[in-house]
PDB file of N, CA and C in Angstrom:
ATOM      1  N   UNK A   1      62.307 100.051  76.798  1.00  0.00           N
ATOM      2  CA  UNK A   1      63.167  98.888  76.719  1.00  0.00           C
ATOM      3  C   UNK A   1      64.510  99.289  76.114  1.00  0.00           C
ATOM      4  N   UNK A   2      65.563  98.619  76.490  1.00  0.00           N
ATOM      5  CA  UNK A   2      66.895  98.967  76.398  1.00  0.00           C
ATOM      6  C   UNK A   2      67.257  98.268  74.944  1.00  0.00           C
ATOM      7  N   UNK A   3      67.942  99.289  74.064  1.00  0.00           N
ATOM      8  CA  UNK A   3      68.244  98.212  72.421  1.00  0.00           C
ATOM      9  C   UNK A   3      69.757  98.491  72.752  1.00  0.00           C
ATOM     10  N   UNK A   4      69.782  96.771  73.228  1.00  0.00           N
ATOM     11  CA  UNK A   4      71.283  96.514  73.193  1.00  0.00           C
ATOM     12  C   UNK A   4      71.885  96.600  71.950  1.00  0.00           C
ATOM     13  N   UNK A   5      71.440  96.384  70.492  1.00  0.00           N
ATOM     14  CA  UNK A   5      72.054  96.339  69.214  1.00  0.00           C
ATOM     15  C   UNK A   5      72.217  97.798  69.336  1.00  0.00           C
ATOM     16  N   UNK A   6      71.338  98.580  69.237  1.00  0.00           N
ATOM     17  CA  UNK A   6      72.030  99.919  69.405  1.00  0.00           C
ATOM     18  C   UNK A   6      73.376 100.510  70.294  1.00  0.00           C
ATOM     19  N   UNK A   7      73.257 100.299  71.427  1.00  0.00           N
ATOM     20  CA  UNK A   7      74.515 100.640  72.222  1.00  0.00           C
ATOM     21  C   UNK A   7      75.737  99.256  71.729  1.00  0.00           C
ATOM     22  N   UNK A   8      75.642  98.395  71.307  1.00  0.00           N
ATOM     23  CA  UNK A   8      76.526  97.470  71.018  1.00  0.00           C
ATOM     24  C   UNK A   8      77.160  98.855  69.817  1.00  0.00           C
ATOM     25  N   UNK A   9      76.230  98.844  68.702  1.00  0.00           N
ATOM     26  CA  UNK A   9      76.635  99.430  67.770  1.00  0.00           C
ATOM     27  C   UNK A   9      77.179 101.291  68.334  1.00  0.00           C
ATOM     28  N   UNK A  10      77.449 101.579  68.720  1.00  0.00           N
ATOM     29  CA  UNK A  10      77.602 102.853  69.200  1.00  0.00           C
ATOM     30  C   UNK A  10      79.408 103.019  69.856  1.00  0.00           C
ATOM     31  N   UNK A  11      79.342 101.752  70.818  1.00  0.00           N
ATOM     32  CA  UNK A  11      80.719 100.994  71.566  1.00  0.00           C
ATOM     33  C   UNK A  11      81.262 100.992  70.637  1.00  0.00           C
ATOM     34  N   UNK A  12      81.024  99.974  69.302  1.00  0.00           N
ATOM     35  CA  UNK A  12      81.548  99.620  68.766  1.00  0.00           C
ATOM     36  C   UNK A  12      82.283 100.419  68.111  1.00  0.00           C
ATOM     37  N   UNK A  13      81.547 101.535  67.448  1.00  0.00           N
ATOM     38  CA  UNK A  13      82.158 102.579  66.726  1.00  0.00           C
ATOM     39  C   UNK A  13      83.151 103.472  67.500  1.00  0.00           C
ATOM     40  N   UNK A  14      82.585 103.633  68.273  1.00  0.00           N
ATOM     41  CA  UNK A  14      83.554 104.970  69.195  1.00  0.00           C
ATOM     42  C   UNK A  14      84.611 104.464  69.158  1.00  0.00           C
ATOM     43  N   UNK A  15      85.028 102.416  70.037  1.00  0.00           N
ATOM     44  CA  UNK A  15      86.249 102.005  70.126  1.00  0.00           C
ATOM     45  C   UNK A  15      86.569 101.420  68.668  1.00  0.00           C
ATOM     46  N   UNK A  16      86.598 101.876  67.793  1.00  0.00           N
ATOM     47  CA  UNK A  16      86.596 101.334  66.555  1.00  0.00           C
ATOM     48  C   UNK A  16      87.146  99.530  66.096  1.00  0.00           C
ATOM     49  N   UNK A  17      86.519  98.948  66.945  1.00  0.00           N
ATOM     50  CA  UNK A  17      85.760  97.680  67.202  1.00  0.00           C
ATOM     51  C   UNK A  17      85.253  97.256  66.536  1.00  0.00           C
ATOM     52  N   UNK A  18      84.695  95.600  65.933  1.00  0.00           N
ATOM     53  CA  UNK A  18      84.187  94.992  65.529  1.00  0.00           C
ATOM     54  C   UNK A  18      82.820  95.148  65.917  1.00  0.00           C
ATOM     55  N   UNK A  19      81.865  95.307  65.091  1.00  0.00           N
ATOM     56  CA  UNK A  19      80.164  95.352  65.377  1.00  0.00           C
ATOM     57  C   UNK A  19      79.961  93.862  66.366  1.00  0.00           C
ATOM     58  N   UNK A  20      80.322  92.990  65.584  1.00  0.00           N
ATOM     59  CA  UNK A  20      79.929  91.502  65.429  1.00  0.00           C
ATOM     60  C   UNK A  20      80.272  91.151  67.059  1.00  0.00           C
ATOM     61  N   UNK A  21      81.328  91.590  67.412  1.00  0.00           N
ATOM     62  CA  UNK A  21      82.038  91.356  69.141  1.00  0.00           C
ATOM     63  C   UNK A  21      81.522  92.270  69.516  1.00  0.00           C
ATOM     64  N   UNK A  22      81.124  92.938  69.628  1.00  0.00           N
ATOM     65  CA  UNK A  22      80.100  93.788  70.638  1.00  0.00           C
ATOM     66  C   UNK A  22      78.771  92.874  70.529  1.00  0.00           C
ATOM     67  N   UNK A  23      78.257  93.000  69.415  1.00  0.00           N
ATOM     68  CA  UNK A  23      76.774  92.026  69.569  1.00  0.00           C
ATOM     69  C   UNK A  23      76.544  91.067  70.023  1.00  0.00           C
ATOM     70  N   UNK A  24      78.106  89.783  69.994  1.00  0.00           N
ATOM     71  CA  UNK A  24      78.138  88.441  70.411  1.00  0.00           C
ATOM     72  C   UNK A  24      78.350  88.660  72.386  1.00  0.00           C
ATOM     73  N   UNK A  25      79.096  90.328  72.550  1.00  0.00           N
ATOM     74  CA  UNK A  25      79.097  90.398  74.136  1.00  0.00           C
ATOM     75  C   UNK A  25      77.627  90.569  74.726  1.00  0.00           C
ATOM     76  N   UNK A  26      76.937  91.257  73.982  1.00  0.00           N
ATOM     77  CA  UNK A  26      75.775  91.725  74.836  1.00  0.00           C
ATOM     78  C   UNK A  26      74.836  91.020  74.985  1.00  0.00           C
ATOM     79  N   UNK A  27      74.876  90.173  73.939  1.00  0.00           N
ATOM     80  CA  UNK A  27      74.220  88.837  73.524  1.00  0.00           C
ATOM     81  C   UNK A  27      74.131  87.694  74.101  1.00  0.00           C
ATOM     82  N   UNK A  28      75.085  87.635  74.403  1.00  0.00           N
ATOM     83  CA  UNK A  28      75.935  86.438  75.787  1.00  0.00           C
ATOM     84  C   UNK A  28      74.770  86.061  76.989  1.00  0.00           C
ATOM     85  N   UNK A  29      74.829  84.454  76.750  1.00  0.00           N
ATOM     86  CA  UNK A  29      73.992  84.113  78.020  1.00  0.00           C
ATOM     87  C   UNK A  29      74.379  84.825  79.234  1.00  0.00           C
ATOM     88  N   UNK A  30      75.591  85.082  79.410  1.00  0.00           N
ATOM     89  CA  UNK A  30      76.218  85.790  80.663  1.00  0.00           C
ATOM     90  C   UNK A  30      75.864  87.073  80.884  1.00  0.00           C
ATOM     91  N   UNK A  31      75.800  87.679  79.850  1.00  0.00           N
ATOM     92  CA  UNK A  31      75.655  89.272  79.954  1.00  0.00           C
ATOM     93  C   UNK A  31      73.957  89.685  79.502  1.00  0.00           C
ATOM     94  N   UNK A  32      73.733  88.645  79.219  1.00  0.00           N
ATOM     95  CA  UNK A  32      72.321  88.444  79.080  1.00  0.00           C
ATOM     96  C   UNK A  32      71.581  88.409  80.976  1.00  0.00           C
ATOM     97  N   UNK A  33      71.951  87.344  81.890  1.00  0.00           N
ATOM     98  CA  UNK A  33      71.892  86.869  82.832  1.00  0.00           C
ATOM     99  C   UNK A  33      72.172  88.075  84.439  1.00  0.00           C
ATOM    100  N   UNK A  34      73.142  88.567  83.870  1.00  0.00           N
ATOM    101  CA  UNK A  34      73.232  89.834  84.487  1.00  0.00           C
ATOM    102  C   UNK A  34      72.642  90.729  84.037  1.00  0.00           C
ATOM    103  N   UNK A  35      72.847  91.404  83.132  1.00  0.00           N
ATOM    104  CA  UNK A  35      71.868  93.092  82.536  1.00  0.00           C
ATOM    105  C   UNK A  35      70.595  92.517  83.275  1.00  0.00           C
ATOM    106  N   UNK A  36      69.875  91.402  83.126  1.00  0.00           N
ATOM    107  CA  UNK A  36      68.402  91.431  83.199  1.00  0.00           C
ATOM    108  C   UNK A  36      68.403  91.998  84.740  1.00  0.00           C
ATOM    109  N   UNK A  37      69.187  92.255  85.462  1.00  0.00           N
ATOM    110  CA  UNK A  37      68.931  92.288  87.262  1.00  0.00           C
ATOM    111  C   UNK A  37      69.676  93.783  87.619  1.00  0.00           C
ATOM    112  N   UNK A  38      69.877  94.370  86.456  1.00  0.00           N
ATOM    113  CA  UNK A  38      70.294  95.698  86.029  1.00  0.00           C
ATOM    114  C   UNK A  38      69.110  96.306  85.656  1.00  0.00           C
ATOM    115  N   UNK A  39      68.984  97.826  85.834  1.00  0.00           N
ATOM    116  CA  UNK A  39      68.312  99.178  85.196  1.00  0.00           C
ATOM    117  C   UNK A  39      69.209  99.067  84.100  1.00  0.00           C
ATOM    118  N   UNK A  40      68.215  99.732  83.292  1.00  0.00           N
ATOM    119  CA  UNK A  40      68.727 100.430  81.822  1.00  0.00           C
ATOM    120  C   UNK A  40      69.932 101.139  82.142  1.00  0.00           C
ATOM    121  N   UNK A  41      69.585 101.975  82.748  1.00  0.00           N
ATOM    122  CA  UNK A  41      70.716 102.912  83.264  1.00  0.00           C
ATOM    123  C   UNK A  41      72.086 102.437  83.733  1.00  0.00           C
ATOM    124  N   UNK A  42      72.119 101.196  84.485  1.00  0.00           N
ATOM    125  CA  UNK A  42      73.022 100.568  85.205  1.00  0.00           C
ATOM    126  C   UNK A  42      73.775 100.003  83.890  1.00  0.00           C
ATOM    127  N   UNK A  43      73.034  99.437  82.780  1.00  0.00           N
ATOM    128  CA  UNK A  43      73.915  98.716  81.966  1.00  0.00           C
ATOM    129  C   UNK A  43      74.475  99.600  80.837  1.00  0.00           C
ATOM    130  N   UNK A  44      74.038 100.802  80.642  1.00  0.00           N
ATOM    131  CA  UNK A  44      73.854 101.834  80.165  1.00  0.00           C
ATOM    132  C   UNK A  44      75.850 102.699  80.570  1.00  0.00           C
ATOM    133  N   UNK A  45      75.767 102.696  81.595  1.00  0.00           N
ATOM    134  CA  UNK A  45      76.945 102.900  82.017  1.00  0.00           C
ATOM    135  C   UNK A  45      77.675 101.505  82.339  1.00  0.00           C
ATOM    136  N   UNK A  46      77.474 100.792  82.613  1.00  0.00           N
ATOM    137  CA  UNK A  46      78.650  99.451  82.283  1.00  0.00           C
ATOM    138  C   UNK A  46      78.893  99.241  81.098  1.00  0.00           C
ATOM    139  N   UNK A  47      78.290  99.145  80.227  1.00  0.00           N
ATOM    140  CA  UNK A  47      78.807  99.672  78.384  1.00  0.00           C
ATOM    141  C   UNK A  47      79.338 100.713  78.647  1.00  0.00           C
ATOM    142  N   UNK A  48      79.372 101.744  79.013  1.00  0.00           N
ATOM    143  CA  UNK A  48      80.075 102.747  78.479  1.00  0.00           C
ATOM    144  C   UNK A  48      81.771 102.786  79.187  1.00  0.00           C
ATOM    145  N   UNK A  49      81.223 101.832  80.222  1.00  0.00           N
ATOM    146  CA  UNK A  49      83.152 101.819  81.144  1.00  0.00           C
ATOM    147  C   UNK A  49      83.716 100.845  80.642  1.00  0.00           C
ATOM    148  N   UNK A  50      83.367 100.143  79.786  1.00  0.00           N
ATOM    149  CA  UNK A  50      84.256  98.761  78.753  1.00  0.00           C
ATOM    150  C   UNK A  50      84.269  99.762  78.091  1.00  0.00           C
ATOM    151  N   UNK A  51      86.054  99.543  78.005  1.00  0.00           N
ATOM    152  CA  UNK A  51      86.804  99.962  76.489  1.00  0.00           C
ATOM    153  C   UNK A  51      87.065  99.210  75.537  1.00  0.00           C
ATOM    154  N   UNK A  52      86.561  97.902  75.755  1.00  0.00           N
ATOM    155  CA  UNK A  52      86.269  96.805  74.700  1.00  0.00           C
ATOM    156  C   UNK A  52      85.408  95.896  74.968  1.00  0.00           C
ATOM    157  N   UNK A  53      85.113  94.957  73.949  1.00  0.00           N
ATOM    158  CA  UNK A  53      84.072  94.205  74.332  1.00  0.00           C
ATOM    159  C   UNK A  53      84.806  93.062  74.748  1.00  0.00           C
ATOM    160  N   UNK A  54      86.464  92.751  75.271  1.00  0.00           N
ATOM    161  CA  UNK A  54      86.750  91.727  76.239  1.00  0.00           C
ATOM    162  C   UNK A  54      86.254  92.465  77.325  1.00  0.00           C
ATOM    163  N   UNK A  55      86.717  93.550  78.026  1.00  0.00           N
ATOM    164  CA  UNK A  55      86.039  93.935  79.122  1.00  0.00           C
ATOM    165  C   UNK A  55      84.652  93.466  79.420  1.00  0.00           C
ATOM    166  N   UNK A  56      83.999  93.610  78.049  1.00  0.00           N
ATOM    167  CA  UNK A  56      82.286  93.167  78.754  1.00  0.00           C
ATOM    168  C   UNK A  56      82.285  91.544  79.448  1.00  0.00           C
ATOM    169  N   UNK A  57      83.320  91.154  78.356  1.00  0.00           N
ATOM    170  CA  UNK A  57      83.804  89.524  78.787  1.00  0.00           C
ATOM    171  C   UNK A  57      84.258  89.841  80.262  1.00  0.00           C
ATOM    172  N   UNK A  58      85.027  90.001  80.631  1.00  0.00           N
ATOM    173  CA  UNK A  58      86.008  89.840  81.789  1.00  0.00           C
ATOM    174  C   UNK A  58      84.836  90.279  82.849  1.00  0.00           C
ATOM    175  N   UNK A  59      83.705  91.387  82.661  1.00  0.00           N
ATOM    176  CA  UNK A  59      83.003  91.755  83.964  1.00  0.00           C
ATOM    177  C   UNK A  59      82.419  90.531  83.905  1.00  0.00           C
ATOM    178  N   UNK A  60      81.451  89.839  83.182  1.00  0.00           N
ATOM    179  CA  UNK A  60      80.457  88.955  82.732  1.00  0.00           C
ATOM    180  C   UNK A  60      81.265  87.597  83.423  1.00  0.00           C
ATOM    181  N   UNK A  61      82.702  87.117  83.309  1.00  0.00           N
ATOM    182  CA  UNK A  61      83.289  86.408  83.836  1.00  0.00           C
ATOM    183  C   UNK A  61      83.971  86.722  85.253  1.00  0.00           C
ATOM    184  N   UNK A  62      83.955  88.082  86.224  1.00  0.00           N
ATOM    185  CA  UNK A  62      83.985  88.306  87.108  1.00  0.00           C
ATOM    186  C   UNK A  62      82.403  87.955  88.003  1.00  0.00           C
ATOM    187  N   UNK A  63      81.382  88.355  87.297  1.00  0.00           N
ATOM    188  CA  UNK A  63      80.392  88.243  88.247  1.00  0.00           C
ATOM    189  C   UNK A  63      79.725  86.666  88.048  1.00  0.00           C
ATOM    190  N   UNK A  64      80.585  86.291  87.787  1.00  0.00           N
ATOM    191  CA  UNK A  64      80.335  84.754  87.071  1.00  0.00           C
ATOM    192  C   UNK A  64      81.072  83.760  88.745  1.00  0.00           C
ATOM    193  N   UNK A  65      81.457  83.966  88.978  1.00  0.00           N
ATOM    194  CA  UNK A  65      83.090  83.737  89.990  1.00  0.00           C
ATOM    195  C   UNK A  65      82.428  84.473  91.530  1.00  0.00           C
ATOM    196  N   UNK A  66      82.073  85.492  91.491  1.00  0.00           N
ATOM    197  CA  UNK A  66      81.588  86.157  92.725  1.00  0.00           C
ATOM    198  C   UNK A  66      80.478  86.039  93.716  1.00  0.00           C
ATOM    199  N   UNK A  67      80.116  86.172  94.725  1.00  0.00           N
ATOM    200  CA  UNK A  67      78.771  85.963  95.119  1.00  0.00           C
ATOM    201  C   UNK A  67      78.269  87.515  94.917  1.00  0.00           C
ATOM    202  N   UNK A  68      76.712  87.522  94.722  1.00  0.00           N
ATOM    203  CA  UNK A  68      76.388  88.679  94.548  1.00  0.00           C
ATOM    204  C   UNK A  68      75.167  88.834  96.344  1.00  0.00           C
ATOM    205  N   UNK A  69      75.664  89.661  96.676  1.00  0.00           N
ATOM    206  CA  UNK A  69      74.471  89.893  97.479  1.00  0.00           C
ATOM    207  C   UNK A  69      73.285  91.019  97.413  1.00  0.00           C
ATOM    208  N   UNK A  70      74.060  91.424  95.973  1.00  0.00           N
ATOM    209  CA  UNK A  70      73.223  92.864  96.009  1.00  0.00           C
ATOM    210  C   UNK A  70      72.977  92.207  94.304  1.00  0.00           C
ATOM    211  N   UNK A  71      72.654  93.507  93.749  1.00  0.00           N
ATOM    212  CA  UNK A  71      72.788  93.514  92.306  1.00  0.00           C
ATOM    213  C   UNK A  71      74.261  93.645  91.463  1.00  0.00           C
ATOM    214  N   UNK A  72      74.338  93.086  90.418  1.00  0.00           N
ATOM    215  CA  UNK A  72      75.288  92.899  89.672  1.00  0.00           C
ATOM    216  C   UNK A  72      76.556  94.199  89.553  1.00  0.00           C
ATOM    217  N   UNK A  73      75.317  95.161  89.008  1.00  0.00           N
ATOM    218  CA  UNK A  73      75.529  96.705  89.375  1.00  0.00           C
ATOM    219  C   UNK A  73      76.633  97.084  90.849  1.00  0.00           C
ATOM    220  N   UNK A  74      76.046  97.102  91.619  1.00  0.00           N
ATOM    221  CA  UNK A  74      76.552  96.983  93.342  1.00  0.00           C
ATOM    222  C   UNK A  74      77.382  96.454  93.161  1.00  0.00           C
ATOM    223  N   UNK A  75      77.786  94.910  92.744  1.00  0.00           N
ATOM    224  CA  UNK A  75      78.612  94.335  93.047  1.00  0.00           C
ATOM    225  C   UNK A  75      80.030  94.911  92.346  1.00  0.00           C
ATOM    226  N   UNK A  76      79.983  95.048  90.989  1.00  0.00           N
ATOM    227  CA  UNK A  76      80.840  96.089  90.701  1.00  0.00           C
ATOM    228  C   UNK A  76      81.546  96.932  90.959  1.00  0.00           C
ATOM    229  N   UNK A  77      80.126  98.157  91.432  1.00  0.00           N
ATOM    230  CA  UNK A  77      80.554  99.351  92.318  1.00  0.00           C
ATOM    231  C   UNK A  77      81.451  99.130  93.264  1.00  0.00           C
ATOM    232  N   UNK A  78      80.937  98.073  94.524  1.00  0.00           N
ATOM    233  CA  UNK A  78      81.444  97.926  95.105  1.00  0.00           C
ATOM    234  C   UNK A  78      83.368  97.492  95.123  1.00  0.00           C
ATOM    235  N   UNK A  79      83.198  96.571  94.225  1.00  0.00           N
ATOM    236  CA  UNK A  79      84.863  95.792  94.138  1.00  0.00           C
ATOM    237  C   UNK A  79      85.402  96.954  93.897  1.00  0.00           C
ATOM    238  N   UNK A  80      85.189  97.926  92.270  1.00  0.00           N
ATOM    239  CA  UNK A  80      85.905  99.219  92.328  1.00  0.00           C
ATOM    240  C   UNK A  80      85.782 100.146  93.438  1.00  0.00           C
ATOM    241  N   UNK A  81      85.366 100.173  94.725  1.00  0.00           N
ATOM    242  CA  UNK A  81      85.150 101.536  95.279  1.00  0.00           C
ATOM    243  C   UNK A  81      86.214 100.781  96.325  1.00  0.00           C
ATOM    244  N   UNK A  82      86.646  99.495  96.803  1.00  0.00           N
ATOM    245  CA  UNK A  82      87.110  98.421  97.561  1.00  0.00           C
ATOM    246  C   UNK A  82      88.570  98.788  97.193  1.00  0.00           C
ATOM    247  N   UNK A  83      88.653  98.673  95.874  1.00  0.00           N
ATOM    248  CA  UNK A  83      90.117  99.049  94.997  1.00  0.00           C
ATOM    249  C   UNK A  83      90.921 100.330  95.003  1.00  0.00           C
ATOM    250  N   UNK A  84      90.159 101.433  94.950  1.00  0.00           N
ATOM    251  CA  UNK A  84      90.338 102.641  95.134  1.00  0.00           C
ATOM    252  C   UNK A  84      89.784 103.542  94.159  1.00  0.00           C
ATOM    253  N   UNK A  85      89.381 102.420  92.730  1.00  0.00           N
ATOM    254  CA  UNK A  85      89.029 103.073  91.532  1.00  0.00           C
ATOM    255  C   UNK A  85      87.862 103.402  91.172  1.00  0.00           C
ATOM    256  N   UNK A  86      87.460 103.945  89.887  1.00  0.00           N
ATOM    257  CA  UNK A  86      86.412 104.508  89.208  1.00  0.00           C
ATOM    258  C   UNK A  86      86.228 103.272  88.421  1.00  0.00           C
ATOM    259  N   UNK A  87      84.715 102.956  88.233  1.00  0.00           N
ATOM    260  CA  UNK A  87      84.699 101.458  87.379  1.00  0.00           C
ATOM    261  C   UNK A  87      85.165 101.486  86.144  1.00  0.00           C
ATOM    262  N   UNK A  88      85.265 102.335  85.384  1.00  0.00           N
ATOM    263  CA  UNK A  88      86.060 102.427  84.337  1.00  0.00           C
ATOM    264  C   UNK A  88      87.510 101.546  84.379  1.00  0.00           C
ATOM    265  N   UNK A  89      88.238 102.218  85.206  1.00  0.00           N
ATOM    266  CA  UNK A  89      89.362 102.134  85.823  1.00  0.00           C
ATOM    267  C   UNK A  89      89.852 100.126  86.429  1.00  0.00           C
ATOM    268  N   UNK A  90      88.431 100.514  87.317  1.00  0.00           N
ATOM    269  CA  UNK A  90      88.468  98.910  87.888  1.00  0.00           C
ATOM    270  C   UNK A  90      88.626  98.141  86.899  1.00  0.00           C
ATOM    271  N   UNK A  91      87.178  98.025  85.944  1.00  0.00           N
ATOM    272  CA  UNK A  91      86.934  97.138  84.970  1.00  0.00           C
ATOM    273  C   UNK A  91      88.370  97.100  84.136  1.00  0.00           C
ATOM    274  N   UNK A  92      89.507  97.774  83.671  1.00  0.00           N
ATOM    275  CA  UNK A  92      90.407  98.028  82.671  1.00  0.00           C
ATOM    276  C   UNK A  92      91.058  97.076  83.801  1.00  0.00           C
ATOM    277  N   UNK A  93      91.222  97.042  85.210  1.00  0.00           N
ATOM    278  CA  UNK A  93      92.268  96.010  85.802  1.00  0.00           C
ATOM    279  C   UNK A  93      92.428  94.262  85.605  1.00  0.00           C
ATOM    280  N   UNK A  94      90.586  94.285  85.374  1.00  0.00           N
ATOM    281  CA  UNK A  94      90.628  92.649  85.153  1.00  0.00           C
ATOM    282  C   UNK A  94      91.452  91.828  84.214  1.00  0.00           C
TER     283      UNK A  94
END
């Protein structure tokens, strides 16, 4: 099982960030609602391509807005690969 308090806390530090806004992102009915239709792995690297925890906001409020036909994951991939970018990259455009 995936310990979001852990990777919250990890984000947090690297972007020297608030603990508390990372925990309240991952925490989020929204980001709650998505991760669950995610692999570990998948959310695993979507934490790691937010360079903040608005980003986690802004994906969480992108796939909020979108239709998904695939997984959350996919859907992502997809918009960045649509764009030209690396999701890192994408996600920093929202």
């Amino acid at each position: 099982m995936l310990d979001l308090d852990s990777l919250a806390e990890k984000r947090a530090k690297s972007l020297n960030e608030q603990l508390e806004l990372w925990h309240r992102a991952v925490w989020s009915p929204g980001f709650q609602k998505i991760s669950s239709n995610m692999s570990d792995g998948e959310v695993e690297v979507l934490l790691s391509s937010c360079k903040s925890y608005a980003q986690v906001e802004a994906v969480v409020a992108f796939l909020a807005t979108h239709a998904q036909a695939s997984s959350p994951f996919a859907t992502l991939s997809g918009a960045a690969k649509i764009a030209g970018l690396a999701l890192g990259d994408w996600i920093s455009s929202l």
